[in-house]
Protein backbone atom coordinates (compact mmCIF):
# COMPACT_ATOMS: atom_id res chain seq x y z
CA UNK A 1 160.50 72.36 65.69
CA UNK A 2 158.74 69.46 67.51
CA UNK A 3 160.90 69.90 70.90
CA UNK A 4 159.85 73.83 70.68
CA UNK A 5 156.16 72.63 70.11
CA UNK A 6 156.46 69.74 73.13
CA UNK A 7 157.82 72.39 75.11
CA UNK A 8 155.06 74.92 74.62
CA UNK A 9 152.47 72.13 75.19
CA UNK A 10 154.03 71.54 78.46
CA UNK A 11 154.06 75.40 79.36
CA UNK A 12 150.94 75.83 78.06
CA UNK A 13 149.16 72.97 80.25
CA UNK A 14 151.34 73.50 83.42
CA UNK A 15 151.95 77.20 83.14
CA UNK A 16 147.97 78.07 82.76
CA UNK A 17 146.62 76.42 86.16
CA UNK A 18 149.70 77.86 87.38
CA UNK A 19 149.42 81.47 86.65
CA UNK A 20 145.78 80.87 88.15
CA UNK A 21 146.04 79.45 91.19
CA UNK A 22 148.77 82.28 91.70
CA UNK A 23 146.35 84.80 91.03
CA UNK A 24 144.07 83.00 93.25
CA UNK A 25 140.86 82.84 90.90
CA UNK A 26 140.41 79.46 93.03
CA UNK A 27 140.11 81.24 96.15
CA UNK A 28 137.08 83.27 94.55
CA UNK A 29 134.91 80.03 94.12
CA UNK A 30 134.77 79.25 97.87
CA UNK A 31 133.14 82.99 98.63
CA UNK A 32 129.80 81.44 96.70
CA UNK A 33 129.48 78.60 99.50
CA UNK A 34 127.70 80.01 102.68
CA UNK A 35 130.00 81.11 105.67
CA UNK A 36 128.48 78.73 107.93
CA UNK A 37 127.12 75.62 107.35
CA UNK A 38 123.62 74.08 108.27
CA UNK A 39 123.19 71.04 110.43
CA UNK A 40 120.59 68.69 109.97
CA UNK A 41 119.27 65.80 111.91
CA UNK A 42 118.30 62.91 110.76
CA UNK A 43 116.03 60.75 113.34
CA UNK A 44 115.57 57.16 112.66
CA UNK A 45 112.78 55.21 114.16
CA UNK A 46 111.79 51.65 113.57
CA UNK A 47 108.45 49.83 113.39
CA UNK A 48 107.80 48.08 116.38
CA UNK A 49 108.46 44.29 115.96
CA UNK A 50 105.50 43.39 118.59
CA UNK A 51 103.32 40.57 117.85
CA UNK A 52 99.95 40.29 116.26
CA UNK A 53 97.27 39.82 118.45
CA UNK A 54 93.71 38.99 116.95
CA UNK A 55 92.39 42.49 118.32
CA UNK A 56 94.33 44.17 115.80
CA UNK A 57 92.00 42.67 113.19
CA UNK A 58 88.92 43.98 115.29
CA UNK A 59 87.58 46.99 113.23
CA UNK A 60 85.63 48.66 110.31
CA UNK A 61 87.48 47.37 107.10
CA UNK A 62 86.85 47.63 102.98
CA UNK A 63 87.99 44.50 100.90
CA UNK A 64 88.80 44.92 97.82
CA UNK A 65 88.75 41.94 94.85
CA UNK A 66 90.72 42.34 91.79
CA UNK A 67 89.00 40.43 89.39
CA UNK A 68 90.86 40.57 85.78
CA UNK A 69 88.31 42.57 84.65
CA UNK A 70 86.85 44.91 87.42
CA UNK A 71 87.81 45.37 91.47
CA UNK A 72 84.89 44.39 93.57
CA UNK A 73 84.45 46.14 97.17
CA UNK A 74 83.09 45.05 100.28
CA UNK A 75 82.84 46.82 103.65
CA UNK A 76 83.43 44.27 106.63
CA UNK A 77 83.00 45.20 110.75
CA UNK A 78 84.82 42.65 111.88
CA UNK A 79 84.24 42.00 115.96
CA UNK A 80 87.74 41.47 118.35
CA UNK A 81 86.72 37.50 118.23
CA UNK A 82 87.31 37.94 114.67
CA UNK A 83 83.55 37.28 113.79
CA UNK A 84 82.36 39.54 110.52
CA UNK A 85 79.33 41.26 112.07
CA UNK A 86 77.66 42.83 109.09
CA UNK A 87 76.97 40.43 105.95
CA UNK A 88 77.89 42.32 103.07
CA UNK A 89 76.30 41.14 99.99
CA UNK A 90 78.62 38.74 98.15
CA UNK A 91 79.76 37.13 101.56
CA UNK A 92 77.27 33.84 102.05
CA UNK A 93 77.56 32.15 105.66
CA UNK A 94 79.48 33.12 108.96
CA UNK A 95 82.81 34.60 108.22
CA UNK A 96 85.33 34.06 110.50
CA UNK A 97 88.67 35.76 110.86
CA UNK A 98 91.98 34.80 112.44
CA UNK A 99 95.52 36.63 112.68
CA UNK A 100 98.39 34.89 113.28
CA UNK A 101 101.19 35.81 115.90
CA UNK A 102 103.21 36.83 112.46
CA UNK A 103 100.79 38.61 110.94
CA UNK A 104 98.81 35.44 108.71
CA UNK A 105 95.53 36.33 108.09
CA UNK A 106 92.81 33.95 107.15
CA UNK A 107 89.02 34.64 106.38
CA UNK A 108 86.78 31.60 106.24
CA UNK A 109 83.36 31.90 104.63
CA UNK A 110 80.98 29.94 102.37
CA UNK A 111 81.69 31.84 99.21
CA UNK A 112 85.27 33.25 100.33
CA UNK A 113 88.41 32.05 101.92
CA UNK A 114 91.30 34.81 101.82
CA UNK A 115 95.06 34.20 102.86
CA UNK A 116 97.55 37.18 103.52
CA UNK A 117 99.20 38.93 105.62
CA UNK A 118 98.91 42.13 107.50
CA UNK A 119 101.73 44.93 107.23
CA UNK A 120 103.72 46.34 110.07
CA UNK A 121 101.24 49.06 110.21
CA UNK A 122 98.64 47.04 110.89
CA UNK A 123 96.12 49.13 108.93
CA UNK A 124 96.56 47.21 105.77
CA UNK A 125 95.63 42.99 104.27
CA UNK A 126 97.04 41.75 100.99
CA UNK A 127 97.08 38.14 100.00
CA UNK A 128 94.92 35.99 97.44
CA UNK A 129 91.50 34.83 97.79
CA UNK A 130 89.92 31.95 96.43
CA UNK A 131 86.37 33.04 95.31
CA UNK A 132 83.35 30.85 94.27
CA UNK A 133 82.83 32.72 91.13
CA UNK A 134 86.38 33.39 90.11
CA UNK A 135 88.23 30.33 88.30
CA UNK A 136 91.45 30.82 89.87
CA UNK A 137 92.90 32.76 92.84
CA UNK A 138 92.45 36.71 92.81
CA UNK A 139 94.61 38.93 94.35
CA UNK A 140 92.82 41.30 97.53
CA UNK A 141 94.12 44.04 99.30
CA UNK A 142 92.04 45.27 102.58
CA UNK A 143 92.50 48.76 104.12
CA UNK A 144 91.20 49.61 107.92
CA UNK A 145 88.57 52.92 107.79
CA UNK A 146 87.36 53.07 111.61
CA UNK A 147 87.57 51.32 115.13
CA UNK A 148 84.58 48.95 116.21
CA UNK A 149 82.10 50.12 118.01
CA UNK A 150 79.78 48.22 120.38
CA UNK A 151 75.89 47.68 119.66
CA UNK A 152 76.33 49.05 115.93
């Protein structure tokens, strides 16, 4: 009795996929893929690995300060010396700005000194800044919003 039950185990599990790949029912499952098949391209580009030059800094920019508590904004036209031209309130003194060949930023003021970096797309500061009425480093974050223009 348990040969004839081994022996119909075996049949069973062997003789099934058998009996269907005979009949081909596996054949049926490739007529659901498409006859053809699609190419697609794939184009890879890289970021340019160029130098920062301190005209790349030269532009219409909005800081933003994240305090614990809220995110203070400031809009900054910063000149292709590096000088900020307008003086937004919260910025006291002549604010200088200089961007290193690898992309170090720093901002010296009299009531603000940031230090960051600027991202391969060149549109965009992060870094901390050390703030006269902040008690310990805050982080900032500085998006570009126009070019600099000339006599504005």
């Amino acid at each position: 009795m348990k040969k004839f039950l081994a022996v119909l185990a075996v049949l069973i599990f062997v003789g099934l996929p058998l009996i269907h790949l005979i009949r081909g029912s596996f054949e049926e499952d490739w007529s659901i893929l498409p006859a053809s098949r699609s190419k697609k391209t794939v184009e890879i580009t890289e970021i340019s690995d160029d130098t920062f030059t301190q005209g790349m800094i030269q532009g219409q920019w909005v800081l933003y300060l994240y305090y614990p508590n809220i995110t203070k904004s400031l809009e900054l036209m910063i000149d292709e010396k590096g000088n900020v031209t307008n003086k937004p309130e919260g910025l006291d003194g002549a604010a200088v700005v200089t961007l290193g060949e690898s992309g170090d930023l720093e901002m010296q003021s009299g009531s603000l000194n940031l230090k960051g970096s600027m991202d391969k797309t060149r549109e965009r500061l992060e870094g901390m800044a050390v703030v006269r009425d902040a008690s310990s480093p805050i982080p900032f974050s500085c998006f570009k919003i126009g070019t600099f223009q000339a006599g504005k």
